[in-house]
N, C-alpha and C. Protein backbone atom coordinates (compact mmCIF):
# COMPACT_ATOMS: atom_id res chain seq x y z
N UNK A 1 31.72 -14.05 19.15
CA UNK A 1 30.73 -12.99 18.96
C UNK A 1 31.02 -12.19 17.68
N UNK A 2 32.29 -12.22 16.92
CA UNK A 2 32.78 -11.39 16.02
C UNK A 2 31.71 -12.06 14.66
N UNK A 3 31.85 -13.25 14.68
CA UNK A 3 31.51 -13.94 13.42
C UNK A 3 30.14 -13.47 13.65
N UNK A 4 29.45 -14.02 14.99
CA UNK A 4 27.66 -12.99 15.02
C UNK A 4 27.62 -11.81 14.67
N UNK A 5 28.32 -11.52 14.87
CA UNK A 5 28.10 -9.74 13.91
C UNK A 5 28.15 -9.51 13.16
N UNK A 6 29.28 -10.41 11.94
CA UNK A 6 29.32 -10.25 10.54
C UNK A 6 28.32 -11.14 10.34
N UNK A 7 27.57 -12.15 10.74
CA UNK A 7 26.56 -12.51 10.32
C UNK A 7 24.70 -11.24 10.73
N UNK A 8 25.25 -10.54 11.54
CA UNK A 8 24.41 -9.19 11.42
C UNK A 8 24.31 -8.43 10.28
N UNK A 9 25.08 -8.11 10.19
CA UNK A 9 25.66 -6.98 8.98
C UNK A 9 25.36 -7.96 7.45
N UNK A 10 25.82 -8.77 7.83
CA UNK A 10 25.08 -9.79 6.05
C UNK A 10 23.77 -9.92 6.19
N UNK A 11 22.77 -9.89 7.40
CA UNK A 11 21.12 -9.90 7.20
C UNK A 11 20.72 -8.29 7.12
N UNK A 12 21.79 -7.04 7.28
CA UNK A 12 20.80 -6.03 7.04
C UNK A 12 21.26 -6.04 5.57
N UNK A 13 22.72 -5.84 5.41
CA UNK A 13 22.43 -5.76 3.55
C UNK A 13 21.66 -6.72 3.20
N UNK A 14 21.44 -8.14 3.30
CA UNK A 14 20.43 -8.98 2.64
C UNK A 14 19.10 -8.03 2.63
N UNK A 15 18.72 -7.28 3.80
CA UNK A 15 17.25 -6.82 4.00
C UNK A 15 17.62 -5.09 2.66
N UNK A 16 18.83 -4.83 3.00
CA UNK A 16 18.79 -3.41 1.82
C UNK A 16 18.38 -4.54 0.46
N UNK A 17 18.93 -5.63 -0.08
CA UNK A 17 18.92 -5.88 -1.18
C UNK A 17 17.63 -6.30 -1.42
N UNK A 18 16.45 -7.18 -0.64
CA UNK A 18 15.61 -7.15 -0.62
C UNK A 18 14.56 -6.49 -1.08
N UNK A 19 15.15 -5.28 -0.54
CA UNK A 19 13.94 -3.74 -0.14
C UNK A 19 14.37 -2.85 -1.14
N UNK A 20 15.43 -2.75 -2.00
CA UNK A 20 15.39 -1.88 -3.17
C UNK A 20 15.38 -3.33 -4.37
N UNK A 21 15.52 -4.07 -4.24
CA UNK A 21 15.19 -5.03 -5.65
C UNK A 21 14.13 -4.58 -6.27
N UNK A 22 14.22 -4.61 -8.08
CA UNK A 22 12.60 -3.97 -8.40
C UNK A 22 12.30 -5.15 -8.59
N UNK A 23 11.03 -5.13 -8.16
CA UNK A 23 9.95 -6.23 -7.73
C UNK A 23 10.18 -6.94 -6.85
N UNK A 24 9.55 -8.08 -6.49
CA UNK A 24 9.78 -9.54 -5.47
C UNK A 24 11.43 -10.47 -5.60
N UNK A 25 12.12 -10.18 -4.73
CA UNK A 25 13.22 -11.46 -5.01
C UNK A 25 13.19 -12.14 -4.34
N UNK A 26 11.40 -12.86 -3.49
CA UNK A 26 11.30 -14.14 -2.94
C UNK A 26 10.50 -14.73 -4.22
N UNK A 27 10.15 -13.77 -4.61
CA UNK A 27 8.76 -14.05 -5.73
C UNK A 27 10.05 -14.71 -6.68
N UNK A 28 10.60 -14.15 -7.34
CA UNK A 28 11.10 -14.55 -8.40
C UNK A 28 12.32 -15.38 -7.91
N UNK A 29 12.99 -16.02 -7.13
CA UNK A 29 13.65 -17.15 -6.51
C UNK A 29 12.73 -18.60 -5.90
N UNK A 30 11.15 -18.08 -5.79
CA UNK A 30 10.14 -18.76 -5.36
C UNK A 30 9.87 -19.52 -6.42
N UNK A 31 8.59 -18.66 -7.65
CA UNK A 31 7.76 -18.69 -8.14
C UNK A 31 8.15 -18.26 -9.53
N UNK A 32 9.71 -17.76 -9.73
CA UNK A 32 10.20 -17.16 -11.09
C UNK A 32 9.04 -16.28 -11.68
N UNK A 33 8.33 -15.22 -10.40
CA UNK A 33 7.67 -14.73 -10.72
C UNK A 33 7.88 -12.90 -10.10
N UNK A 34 8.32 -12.33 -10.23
CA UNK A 34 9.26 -11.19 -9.47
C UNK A 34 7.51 -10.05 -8.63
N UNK A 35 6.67 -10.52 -9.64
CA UNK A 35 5.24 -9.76 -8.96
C UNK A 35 4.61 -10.48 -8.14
N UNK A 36 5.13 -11.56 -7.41
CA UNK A 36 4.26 -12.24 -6.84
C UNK A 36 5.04 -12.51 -5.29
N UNK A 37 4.70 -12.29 -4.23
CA UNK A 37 5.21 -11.86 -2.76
C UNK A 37 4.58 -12.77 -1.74
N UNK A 38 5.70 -13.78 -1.55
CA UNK A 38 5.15 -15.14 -0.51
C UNK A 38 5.36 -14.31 0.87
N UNK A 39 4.37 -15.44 1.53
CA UNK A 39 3.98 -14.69 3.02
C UNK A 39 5.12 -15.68 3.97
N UNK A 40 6.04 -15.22 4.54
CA UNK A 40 6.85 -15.67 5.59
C UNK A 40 5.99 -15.85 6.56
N UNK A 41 5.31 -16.08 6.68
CA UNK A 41 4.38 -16.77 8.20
C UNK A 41 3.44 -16.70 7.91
N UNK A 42 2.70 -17.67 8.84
CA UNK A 42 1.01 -17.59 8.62
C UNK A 42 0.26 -16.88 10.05
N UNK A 43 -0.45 -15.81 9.66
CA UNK A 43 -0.67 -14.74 10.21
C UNK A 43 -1.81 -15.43 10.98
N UNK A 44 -1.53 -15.67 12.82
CA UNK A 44 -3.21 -16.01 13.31
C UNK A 44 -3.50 -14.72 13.58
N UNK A 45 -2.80 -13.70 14.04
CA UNK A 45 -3.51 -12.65 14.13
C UNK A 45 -4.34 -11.79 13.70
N UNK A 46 -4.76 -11.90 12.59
CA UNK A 46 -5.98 -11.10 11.42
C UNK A 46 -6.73 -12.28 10.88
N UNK A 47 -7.52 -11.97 11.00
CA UNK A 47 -8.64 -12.05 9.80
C UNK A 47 -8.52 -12.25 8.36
N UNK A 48 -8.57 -13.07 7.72
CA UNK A 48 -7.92 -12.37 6.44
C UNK A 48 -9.55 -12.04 5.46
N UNK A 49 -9.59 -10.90 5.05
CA UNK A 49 -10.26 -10.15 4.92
C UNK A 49 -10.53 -10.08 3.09
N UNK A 50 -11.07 -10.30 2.51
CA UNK A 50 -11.09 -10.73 0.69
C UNK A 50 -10.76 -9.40 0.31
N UNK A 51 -9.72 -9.57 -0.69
CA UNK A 51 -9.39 -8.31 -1.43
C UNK A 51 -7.90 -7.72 -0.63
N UNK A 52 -7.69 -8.00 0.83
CA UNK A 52 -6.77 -7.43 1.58
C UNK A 52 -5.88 -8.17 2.10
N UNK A 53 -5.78 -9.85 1.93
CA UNK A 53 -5.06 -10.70 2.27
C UNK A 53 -3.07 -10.34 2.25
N UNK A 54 -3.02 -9.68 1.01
CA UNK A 54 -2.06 -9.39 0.54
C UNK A 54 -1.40 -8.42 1.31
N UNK A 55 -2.00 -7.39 1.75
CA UNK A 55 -2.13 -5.94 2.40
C UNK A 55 -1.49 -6.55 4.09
N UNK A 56 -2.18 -7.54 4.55
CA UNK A 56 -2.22 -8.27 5.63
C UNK A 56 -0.88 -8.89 5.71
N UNK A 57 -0.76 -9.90 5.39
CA UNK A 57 0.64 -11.18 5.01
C UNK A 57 1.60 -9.59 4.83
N UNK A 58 1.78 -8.61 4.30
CA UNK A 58 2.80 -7.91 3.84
C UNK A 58 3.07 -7.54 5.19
N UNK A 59 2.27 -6.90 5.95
CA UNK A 59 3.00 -6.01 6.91
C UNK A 59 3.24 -7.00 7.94
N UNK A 60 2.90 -7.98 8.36
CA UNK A 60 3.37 -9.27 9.13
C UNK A 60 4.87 -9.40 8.59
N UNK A 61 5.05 -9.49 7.47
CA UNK A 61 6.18 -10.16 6.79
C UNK A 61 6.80 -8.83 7.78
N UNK A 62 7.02 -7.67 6.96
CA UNK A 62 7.76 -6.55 7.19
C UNK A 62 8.13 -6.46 9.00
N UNK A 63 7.05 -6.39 9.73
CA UNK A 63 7.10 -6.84 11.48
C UNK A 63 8.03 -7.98 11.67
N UNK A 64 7.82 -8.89 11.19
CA UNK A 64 8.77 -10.22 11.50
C UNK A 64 10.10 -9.94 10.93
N UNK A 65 10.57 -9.51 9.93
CA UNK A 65 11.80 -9.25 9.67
C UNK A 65 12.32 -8.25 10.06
N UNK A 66 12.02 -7.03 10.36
CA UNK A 66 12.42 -5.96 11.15
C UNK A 66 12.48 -5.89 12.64
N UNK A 67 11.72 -6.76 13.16
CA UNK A 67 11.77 -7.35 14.73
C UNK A 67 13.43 -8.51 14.62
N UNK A 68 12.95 -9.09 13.89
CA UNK A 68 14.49 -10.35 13.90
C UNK A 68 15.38 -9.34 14.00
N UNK A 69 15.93 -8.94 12.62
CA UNK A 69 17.27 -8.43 12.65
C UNK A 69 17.62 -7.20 13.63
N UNK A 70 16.51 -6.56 14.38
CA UNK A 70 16.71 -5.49 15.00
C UNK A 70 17.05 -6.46 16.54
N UNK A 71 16.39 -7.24 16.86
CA UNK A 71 16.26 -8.25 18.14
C UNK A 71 18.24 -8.51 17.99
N UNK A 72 18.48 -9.48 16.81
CA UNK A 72 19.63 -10.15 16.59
C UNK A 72 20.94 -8.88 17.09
N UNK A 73 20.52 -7.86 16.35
CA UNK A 73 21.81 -6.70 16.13
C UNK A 73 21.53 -6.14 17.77
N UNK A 74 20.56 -6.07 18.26
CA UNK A 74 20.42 -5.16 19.18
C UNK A 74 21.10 -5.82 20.47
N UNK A 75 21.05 -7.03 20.49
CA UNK A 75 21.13 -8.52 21.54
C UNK A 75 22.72 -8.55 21.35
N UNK A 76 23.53 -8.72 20.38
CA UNK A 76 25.03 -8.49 20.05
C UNK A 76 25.24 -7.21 20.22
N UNK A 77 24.95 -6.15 20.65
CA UNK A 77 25.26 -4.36 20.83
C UNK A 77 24.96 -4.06 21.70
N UNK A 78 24.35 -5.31 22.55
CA UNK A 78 23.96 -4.87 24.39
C UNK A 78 24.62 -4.14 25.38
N UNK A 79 26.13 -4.61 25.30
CA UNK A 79 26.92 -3.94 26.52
C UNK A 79 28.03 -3.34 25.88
N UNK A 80 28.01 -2.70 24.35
CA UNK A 80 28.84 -1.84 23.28
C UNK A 80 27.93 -0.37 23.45
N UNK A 81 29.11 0.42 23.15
CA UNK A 81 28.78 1.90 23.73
C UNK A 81 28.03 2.01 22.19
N UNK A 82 28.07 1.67 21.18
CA UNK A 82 27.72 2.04 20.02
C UNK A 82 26.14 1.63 20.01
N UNK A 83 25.77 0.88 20.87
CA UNK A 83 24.43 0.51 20.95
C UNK A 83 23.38 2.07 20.28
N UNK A 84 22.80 2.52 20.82
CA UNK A 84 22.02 3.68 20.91
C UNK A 84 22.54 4.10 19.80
N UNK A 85 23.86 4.24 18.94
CA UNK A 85 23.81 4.55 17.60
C UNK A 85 22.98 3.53 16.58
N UNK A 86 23.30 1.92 16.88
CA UNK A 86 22.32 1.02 16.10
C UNK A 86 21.42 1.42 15.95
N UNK A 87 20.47 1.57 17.44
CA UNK A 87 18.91 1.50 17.35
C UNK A 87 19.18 3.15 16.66
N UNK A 88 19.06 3.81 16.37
CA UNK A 88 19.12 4.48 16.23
C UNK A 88 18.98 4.79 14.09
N UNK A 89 20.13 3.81 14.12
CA UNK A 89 20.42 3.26 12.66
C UNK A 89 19.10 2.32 12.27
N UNK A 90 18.86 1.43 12.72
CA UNK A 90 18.04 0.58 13.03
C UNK A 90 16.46 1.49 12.43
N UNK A 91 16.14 2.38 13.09
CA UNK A 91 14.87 2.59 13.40
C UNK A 91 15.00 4.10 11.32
N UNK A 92 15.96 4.48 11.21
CA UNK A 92 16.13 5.17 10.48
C UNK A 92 16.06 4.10 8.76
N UNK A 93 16.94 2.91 8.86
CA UNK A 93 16.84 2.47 8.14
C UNK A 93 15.62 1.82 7.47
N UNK A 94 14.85 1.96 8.84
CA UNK A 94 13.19 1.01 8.48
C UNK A 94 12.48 2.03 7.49
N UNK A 95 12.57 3.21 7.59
CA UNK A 95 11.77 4.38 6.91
C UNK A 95 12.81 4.40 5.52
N UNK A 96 14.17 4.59 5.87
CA UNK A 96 14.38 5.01 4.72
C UNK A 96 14.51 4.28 3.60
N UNK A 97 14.48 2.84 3.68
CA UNK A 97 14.05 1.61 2.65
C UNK A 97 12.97 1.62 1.74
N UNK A 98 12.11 2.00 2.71
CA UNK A 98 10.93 2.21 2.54
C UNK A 98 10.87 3.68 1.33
N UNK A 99 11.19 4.70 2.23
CA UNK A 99 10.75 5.90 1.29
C UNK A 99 11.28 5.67 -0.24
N UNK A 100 12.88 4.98 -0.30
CA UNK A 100 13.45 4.82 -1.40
C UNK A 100 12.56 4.10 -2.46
N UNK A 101 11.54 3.33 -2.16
CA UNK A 101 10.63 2.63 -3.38
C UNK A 101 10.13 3.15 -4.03
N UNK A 102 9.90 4.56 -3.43
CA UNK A 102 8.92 5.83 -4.57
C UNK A 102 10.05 5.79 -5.46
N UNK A 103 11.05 5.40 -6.21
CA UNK A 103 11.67 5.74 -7.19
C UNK A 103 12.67 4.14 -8.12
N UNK A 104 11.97 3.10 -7.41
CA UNK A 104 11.86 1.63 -7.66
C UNK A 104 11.31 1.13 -8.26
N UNK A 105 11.06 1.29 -9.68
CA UNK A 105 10.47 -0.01 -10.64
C UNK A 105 9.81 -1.11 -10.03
N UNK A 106 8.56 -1.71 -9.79
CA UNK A 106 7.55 -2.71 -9.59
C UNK A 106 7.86 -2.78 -7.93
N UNK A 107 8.35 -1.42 -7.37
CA UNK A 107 8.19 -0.93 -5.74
C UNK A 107 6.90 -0.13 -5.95
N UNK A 108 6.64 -0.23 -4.44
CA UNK A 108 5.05 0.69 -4.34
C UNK A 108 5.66 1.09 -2.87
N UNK A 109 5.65 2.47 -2.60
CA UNK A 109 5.80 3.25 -1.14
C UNK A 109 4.39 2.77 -0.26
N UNK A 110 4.87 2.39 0.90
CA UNK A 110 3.25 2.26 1.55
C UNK A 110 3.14 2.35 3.43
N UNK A 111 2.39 3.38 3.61
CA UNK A 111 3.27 4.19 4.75
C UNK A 111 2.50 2.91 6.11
N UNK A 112 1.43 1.99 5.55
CA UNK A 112 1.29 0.89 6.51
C UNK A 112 3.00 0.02 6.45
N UNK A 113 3.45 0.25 5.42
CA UNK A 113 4.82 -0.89 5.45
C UNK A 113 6.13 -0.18 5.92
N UNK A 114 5.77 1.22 6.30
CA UNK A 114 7.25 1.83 7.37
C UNK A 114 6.53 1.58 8.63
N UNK A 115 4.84 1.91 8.69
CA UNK A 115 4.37 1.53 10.13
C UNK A 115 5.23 0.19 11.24
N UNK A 116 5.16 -0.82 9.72
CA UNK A 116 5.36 -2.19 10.22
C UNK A 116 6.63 -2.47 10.18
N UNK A 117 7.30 -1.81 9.54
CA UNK A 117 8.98 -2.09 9.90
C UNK A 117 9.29 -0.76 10.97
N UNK A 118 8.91 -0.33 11.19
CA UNK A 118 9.14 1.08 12.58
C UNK A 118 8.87 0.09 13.69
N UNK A 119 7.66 -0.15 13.76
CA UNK A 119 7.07 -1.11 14.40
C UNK A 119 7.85 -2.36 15.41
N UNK A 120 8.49 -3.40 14.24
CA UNK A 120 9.27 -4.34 14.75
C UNK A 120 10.74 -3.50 15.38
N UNK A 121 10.87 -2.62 15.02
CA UNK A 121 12.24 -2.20 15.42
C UNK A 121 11.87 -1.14 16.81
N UNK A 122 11.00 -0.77 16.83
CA UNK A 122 10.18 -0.37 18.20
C UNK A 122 10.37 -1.78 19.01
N UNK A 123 9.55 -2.47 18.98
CA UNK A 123 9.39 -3.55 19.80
C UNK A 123 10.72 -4.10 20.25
N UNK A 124 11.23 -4.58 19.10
CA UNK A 124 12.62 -5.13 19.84
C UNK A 124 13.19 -4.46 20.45
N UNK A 125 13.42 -2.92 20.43
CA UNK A 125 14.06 -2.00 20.81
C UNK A 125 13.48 -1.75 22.51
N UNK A 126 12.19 -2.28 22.30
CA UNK A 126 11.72 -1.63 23.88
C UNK A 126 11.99 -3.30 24.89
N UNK A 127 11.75 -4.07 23.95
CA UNK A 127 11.94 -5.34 24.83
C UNK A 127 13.70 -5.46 25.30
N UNK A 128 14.26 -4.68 24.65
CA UNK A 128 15.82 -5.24 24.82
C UNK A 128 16.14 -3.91 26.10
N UNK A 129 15.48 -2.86 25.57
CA UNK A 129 15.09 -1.70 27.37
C UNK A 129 14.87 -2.62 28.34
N UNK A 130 13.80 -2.78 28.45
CA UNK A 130 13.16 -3.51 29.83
C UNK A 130 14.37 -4.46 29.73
N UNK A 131 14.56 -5.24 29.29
CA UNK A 131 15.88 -6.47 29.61
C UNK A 131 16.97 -5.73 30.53
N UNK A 132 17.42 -4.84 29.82
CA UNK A 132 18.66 -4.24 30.52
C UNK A 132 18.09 -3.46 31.52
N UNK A 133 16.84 -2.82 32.23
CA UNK A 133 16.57 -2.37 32.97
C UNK A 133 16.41 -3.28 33.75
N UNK A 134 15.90 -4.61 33.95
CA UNK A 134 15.79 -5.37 34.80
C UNK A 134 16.84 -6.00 35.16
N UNK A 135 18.01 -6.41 33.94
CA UNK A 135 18.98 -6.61 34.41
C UNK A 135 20.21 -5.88 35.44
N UNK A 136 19.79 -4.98 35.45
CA UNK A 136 20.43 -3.95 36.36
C UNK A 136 20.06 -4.17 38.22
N UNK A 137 18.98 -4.83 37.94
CA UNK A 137 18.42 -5.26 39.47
C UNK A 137 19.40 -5.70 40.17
């Protein structure tokens, strides 16, 4: 379980390095294009809507990666007293990634993209509740 955790802790700094990089560093490891932002999944849930596709695919992306690593860290911190400090960390770090872009070169602040990383770290956070509440049965 030790090595799962340092493999925790290497996907949230991966997600800090991510989230303050100026510009795209899928874009520019992708597409050697640092303005240009590939969609980690293909979204059945929306519509994709002309003009807003981008807007769409983003906050999916942001939900899916903030659900993983919050799911992963939260699932290894289950029966550790430090738990409730994670989520805690967890749910703080989603905003404050975020707010930090107002001062990020080819970052844009965008309060749908703390929605969607609050969001995934909500969810996992409430699904890993109910788990341990039921597990208590």
């Amino acid at each position: 379980i030790k090595i799962l955790k340092t493999i925790f802790h290497i996907f949230v700094l991966f997600l800090i390095v991510i989230s303050l990089w100026p510009g795209s560093l899928f874009g520019m490891l992708l597409y050697g294009d640092p303005n240009l932002q590939p969609n980690l999944a293909f979204n059945p849930f929306f519509t994709p809507v002309p003009g807003h596709l981008y807007t769409i695919a983003s906050l999916f992306n942001h939900f899916i990666i903030y659900f993983f690593i919050s799911m992963f860290g939260l699932c290894l911190y289950l029966r550790n007293r430090n738990f409730q400090k994670l989520a805690y960390g967890l749910f703080f770090l989603s905003i404050f990634l975020e707010v930090l872009q107002f001062m990020i070169p080819r970052r844009v602040f965008e309060i749908y993209d703390v929605s969607a990383n609050f969001a995934g770290v909500l969810v996992a956070y409430c699904l890993i509740k109910i788990y341990k509440s039921w597990s208590k049965l």
